[in-house]
N, C-alpha and C. Protein backbone atom coordinates (compact mmCIF):
# COMPACT_ATOMS: atom_id res chain seq x y z
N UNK A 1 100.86 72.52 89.07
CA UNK A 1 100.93 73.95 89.32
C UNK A 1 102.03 74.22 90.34
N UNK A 2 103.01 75.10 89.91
CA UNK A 2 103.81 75.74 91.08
C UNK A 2 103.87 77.01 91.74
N UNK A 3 104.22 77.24 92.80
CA UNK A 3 103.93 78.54 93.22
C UNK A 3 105.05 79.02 93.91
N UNK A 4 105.92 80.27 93.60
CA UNK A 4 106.80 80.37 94.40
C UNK A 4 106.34 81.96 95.34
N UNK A 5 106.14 82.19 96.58
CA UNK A 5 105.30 83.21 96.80
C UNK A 5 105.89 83.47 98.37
N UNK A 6 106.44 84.59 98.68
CA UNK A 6 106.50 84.92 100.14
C UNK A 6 105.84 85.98 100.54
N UNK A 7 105.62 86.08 101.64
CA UNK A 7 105.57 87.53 102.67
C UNK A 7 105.62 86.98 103.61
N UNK A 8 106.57 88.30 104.39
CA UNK A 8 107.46 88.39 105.61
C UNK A 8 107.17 89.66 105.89
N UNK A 9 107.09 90.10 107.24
CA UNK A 9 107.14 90.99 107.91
C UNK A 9 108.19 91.06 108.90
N UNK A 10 109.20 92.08 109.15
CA UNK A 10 109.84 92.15 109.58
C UNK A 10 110.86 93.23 110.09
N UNK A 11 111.46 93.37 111.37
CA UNK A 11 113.05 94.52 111.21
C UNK A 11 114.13 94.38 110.19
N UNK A 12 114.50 94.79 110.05
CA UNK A 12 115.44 95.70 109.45
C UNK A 12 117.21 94.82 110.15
N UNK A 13 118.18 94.58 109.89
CA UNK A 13 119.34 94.07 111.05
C UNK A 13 120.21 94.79 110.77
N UNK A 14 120.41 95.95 109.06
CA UNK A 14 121.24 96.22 108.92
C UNK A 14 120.64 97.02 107.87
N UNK A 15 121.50 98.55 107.51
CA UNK A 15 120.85 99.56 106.58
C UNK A 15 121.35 99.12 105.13
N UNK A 16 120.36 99.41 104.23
CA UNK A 16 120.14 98.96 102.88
C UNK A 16 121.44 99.19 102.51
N UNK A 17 121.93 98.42 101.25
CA UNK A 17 123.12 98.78 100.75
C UNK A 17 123.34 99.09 99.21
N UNK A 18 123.20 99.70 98.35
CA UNK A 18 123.02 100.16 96.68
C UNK A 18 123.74 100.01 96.18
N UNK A 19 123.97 99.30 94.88
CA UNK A 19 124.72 99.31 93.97
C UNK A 19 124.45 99.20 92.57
N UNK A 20 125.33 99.49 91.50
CA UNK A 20 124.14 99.12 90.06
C UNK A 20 124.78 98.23 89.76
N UNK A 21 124.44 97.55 88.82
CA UNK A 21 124.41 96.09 87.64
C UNK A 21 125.45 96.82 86.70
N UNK A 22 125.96 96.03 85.67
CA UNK A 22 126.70 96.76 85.01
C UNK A 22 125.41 97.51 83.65
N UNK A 23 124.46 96.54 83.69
CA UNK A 23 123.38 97.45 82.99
C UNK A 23 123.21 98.78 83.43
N UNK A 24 123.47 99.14 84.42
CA UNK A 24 123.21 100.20 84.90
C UNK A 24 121.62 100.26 85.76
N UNK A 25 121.31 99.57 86.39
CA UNK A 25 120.16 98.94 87.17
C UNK A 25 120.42 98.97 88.34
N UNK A 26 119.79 99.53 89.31
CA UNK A 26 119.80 99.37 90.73
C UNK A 26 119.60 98.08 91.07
N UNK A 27 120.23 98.12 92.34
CA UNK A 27 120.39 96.84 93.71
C UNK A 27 120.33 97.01 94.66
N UNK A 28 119.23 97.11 95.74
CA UNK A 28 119.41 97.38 97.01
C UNK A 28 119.89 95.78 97.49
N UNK A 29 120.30 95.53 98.58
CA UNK A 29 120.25 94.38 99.48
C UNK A 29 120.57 94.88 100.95
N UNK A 30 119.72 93.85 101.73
CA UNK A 30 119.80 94.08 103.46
C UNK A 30 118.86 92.81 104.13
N UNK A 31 119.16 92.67 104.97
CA UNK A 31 118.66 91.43 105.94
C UNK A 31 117.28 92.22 106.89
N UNK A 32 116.58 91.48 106.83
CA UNK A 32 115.49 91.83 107.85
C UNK A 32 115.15 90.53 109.16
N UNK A 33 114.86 90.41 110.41
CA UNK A 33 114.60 89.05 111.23
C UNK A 33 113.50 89.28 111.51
N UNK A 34 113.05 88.47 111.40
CA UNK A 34 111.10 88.25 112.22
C UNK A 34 111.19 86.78 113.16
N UNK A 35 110.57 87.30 113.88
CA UNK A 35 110.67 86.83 115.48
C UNK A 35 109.22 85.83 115.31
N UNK A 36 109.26 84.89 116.16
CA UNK A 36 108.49 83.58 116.18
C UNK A 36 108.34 83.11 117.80
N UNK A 37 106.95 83.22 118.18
CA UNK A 37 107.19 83.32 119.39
C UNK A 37 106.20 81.84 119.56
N UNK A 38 106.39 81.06 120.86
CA UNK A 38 105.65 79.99 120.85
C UNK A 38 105.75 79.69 122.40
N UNK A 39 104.79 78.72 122.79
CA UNK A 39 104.82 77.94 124.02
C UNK A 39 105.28 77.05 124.25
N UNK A 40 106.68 76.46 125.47
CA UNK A 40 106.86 75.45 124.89
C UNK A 40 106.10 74.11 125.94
N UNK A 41 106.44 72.73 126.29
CA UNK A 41 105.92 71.95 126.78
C UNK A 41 105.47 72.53 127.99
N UNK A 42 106.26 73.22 128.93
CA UNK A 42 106.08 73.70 130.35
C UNK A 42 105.50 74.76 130.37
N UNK A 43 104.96 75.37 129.31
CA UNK A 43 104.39 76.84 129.30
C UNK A 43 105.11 78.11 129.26
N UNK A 44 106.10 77.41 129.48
CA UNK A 44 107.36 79.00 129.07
C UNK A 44 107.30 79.57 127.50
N UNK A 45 107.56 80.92 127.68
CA UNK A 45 107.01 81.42 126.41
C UNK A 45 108.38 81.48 125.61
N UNK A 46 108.17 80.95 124.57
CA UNK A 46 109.98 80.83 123.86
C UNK A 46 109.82 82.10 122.72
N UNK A 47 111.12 82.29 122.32
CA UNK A 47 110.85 83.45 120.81
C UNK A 47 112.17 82.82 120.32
N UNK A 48 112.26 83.05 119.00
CA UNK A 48 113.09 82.43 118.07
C UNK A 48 113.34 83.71 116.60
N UNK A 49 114.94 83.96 116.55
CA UNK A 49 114.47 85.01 115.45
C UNK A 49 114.97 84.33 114.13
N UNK A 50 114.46 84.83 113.19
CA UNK A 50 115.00 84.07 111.65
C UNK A 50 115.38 85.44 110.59
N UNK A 51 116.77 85.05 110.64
CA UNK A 51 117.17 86.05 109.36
C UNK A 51 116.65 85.76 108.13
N UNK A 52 116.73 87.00 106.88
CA UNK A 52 116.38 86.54 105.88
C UNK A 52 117.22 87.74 104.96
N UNK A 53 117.63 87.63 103.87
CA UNK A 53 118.43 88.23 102.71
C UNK A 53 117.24 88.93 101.70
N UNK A 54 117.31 89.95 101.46
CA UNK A 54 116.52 90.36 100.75
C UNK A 54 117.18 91.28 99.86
N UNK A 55 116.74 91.29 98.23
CA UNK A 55 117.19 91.73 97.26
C UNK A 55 116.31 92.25 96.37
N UNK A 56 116.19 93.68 95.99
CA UNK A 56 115.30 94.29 95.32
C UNK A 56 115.83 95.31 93.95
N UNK A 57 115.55 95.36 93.33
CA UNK A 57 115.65 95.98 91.86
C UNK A 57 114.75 97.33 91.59
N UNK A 58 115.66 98.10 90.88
CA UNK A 58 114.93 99.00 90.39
C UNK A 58 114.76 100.09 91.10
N UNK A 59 113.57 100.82 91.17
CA UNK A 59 112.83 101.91 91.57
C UNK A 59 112.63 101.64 93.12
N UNK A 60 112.09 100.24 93.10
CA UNK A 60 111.92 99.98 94.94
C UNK A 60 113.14 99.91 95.67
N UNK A 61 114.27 99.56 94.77
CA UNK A 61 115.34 99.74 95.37
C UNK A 61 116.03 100.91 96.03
N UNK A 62 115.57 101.52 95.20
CA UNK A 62 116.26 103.25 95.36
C UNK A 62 114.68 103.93 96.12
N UNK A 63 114.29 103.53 96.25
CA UNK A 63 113.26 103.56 97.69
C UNK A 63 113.56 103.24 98.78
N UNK A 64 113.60 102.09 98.94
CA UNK A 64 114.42 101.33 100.11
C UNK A 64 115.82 101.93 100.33
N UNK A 65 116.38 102.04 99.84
CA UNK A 65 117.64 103.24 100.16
C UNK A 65 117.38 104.13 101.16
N UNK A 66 116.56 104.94 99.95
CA UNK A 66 116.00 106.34 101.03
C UNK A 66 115.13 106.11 102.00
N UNK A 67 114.42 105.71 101.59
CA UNK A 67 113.64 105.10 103.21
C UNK A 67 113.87 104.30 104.27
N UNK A 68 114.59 103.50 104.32
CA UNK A 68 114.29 102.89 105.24
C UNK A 68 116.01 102.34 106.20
N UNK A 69 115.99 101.83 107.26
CA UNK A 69 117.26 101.87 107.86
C UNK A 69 116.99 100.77 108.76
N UNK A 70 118.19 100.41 109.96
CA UNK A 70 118.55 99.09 110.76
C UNK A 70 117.38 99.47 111.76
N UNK A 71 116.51 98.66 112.11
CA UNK A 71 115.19 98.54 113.16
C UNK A 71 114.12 99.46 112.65
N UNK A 72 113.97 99.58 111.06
CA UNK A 72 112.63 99.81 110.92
C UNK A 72 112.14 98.48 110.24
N UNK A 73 110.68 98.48 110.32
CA UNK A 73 109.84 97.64 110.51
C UNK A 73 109.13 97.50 108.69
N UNK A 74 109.18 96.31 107.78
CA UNK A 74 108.91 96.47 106.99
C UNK A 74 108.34 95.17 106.35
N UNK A 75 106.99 95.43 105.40
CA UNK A 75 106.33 94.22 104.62
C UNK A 75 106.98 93.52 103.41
N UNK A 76 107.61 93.11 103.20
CA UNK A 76 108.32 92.20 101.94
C UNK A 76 107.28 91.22 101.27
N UNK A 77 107.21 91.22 99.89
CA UNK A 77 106.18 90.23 98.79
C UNK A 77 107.24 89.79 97.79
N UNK A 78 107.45 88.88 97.41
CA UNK A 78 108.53 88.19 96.58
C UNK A 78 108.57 86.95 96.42
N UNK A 79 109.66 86.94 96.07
CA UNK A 79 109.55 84.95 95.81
C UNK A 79 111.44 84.40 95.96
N UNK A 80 111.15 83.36 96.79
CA UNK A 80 112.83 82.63 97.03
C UNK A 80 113.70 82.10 96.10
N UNK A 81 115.15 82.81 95.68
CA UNK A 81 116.03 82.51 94.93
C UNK A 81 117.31 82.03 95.67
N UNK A 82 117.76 81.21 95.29
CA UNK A 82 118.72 80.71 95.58
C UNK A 82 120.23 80.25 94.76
N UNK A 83 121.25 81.59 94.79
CA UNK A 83 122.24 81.57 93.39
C UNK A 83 123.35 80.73 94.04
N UNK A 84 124.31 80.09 93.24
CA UNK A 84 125.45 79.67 93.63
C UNK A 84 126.36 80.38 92.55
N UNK A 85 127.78 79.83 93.22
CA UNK A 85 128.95 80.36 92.67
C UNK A 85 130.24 79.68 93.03
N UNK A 86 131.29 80.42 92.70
CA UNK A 86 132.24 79.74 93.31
C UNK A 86 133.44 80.55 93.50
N UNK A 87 134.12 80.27 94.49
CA UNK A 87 134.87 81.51 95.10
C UNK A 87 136.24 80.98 95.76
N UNK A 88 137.31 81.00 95.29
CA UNK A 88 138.57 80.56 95.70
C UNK A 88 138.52 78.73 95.71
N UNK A 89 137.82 78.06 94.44
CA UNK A 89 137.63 76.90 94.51
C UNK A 89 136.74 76.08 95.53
N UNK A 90 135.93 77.24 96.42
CA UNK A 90 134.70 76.53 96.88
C UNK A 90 133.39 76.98 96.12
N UNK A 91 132.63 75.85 96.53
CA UNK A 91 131.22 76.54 95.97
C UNK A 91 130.44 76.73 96.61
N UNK A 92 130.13 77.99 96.49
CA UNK A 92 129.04 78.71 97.82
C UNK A 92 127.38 79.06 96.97
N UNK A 93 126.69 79.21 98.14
CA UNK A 93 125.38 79.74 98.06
C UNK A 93 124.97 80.07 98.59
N UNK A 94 123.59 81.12 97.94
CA UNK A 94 123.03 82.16 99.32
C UNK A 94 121.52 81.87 98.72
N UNK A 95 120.35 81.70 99.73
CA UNK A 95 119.07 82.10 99.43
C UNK A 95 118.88 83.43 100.00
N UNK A 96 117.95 83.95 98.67
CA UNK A 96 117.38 85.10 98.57
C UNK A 96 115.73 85.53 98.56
N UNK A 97 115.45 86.25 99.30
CA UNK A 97 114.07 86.70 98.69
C UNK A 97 113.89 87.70 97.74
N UNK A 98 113.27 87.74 96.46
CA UNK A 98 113.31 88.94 95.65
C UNK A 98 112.24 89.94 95.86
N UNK A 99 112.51 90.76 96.65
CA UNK A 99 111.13 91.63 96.69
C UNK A 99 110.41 91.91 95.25
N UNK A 100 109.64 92.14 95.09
CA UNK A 100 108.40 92.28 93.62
C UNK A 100 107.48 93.67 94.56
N UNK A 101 107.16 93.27 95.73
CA UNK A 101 106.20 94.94 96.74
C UNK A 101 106.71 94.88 98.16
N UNK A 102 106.58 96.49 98.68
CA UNK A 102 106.99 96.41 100.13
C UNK A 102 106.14 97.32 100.64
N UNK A 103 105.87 97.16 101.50
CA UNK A 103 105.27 98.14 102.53
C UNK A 103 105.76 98.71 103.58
N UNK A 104 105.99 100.06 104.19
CA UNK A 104 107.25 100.22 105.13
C UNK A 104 106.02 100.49 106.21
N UNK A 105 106.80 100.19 107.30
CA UNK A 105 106.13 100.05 108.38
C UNK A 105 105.62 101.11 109.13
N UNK A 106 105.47 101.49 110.13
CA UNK A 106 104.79 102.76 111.37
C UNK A 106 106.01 103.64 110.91
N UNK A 107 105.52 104.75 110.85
CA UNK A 107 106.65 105.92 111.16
C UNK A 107 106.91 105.99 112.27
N UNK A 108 108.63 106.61 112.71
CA UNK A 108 108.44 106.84 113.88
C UNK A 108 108.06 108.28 114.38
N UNK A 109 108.07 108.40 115.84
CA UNK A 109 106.88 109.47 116.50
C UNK A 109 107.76 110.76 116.28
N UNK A 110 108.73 110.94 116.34
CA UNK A 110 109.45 112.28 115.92
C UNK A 110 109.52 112.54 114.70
N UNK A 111 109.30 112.00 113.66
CA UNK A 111 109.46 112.32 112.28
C UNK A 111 107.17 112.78 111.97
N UNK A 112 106.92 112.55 113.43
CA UNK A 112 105.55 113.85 113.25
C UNK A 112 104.13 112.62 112.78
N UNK A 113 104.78 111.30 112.36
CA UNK A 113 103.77 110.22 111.53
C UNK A 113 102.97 109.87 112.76
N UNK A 114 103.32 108.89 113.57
CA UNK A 114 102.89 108.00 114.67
C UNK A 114 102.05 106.84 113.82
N UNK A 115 100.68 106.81 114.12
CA UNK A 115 100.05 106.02 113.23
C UNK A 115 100.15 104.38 113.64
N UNK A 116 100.81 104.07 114.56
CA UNK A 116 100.87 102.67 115.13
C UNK A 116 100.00 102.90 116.43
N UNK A 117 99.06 101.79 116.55
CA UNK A 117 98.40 101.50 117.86
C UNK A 117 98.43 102.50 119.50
N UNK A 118 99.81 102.40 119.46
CA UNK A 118 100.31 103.10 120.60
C UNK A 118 100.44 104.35 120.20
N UNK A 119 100.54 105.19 119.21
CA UNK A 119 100.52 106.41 119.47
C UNK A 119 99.21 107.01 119.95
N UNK A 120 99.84 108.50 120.82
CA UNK A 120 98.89 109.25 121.02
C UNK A 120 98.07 109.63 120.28
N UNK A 121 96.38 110.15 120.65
CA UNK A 121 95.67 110.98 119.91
C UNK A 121 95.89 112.24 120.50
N UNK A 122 95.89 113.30 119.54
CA UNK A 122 95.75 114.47 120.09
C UNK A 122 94.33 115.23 120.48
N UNK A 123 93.77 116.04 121.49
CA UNK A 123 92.90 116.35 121.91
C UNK A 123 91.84 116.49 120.72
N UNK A 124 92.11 116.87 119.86
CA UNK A 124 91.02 117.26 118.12
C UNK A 124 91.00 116.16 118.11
N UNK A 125 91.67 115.25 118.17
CA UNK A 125 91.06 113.57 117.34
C UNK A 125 90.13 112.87 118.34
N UNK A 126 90.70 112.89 119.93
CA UNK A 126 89.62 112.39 120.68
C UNK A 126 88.04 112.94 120.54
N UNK A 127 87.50 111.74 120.81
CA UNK A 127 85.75 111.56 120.35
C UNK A 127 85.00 111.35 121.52
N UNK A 128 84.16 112.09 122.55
CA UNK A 128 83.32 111.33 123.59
C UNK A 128 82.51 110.57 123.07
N UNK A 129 82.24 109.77 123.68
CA UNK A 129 81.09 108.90 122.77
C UNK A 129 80.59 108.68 124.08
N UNK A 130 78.90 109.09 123.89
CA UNK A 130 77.53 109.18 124.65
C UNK A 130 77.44 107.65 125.14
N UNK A 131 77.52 107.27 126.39
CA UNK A 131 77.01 105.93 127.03
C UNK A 131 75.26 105.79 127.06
N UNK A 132 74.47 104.93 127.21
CA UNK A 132 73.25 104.63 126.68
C UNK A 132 72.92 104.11 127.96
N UNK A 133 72.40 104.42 128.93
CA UNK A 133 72.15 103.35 130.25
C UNK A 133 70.29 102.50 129.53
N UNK A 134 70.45 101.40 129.70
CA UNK A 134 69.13 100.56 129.78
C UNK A 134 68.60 100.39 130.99
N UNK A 135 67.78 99.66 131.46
CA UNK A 135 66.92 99.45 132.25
C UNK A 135 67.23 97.93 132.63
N UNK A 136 67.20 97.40 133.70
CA UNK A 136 68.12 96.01 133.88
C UNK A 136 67.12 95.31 133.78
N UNK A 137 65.99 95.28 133.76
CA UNK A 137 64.40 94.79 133.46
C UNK A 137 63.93 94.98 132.15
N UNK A 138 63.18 94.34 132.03
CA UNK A 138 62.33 94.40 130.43
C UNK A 138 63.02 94.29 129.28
N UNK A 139 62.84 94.38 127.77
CA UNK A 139 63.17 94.04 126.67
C UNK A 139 63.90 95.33 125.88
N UNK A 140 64.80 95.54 125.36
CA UNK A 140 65.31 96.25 124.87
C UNK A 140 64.45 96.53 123.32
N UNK A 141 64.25 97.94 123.27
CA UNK A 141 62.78 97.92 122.64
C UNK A 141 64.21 98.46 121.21
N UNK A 142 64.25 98.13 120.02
CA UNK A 142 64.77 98.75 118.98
C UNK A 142 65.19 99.83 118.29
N UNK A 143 64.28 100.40 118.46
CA UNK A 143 63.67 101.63 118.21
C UNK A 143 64.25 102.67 119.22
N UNK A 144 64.61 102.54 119.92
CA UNK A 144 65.20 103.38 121.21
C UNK A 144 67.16 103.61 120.85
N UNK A 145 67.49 102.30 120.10
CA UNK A 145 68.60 102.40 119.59
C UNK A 145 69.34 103.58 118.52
N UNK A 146 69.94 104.32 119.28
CA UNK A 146 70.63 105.07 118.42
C UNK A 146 71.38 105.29 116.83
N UNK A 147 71.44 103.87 116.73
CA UNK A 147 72.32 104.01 115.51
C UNK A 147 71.68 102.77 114.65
């Protein structure tokens, strides 16, 4: 059995770029880096970033166009290709990931979305929620439980 299968999460390094096939088929391509962070022997905290080439077809392509740009944040599902060629009598190659699904990441806070961790709630969304004091003695009887 073989499996060829990625996901990556990642920025953005550079804004999508479109072109068609001579079929007349869309092409987006653009690089995204995802960062790798680790400990090393001494406890210093290291980070490491890894580019990656990404190439998408079609409809998601011309999505990715319009949506998305250099430092937004995005989910990639695909699988690794790797074409060669040859170009002034050398022979070159590039690995690729082919996107197949994407997911675009947090909106940002001026375009009205927020929706990542750190954004604010606005006063309507905040919730008090009732504290329950017990008794630092005796058994917490069940039945007394709210929910």
């Amino acid at each position: 059995m073989n499996l060829n299968k990625v996901f990556i999460i990642g920025n953005l390094t550079r804004d999508p770029e479109m072109r068609t096939l001579p079929s007349g088929q869309p092409v987006c391509t653009f690089s995204i880096a995802s960062n790798r962070t680790w400990k090393d022997k001494s406890g210093a905290r290291q980070t490491m970033a890894e580019y990656h080439n990404i190439v998408m077809f079609g409809r998601l392509a011309e999505i990715a166009k319009q949506y998305l740009g250099r430092g937004k944040m995005v989910f990639i599902e695909g699988r690794i290709q790797t074409r060669s060629w040859e170009k002034d009598g050398q022979k070159k190659s590039r690995t690729e990931i082919v996107a197949e699904e994407m997911q675009m990441g947090p909106r940002d806070s001026d375009m009205g979305g927020g929706g990542g961790p750190q954004s604010e709630m606005s006063p309507q969304q905040k919730e008090e929620v009732e504290t329950i004091q017990y008794p630092d003695e005796g058994e917490i009887n069940p039945d007394e439980i709210p929910f």
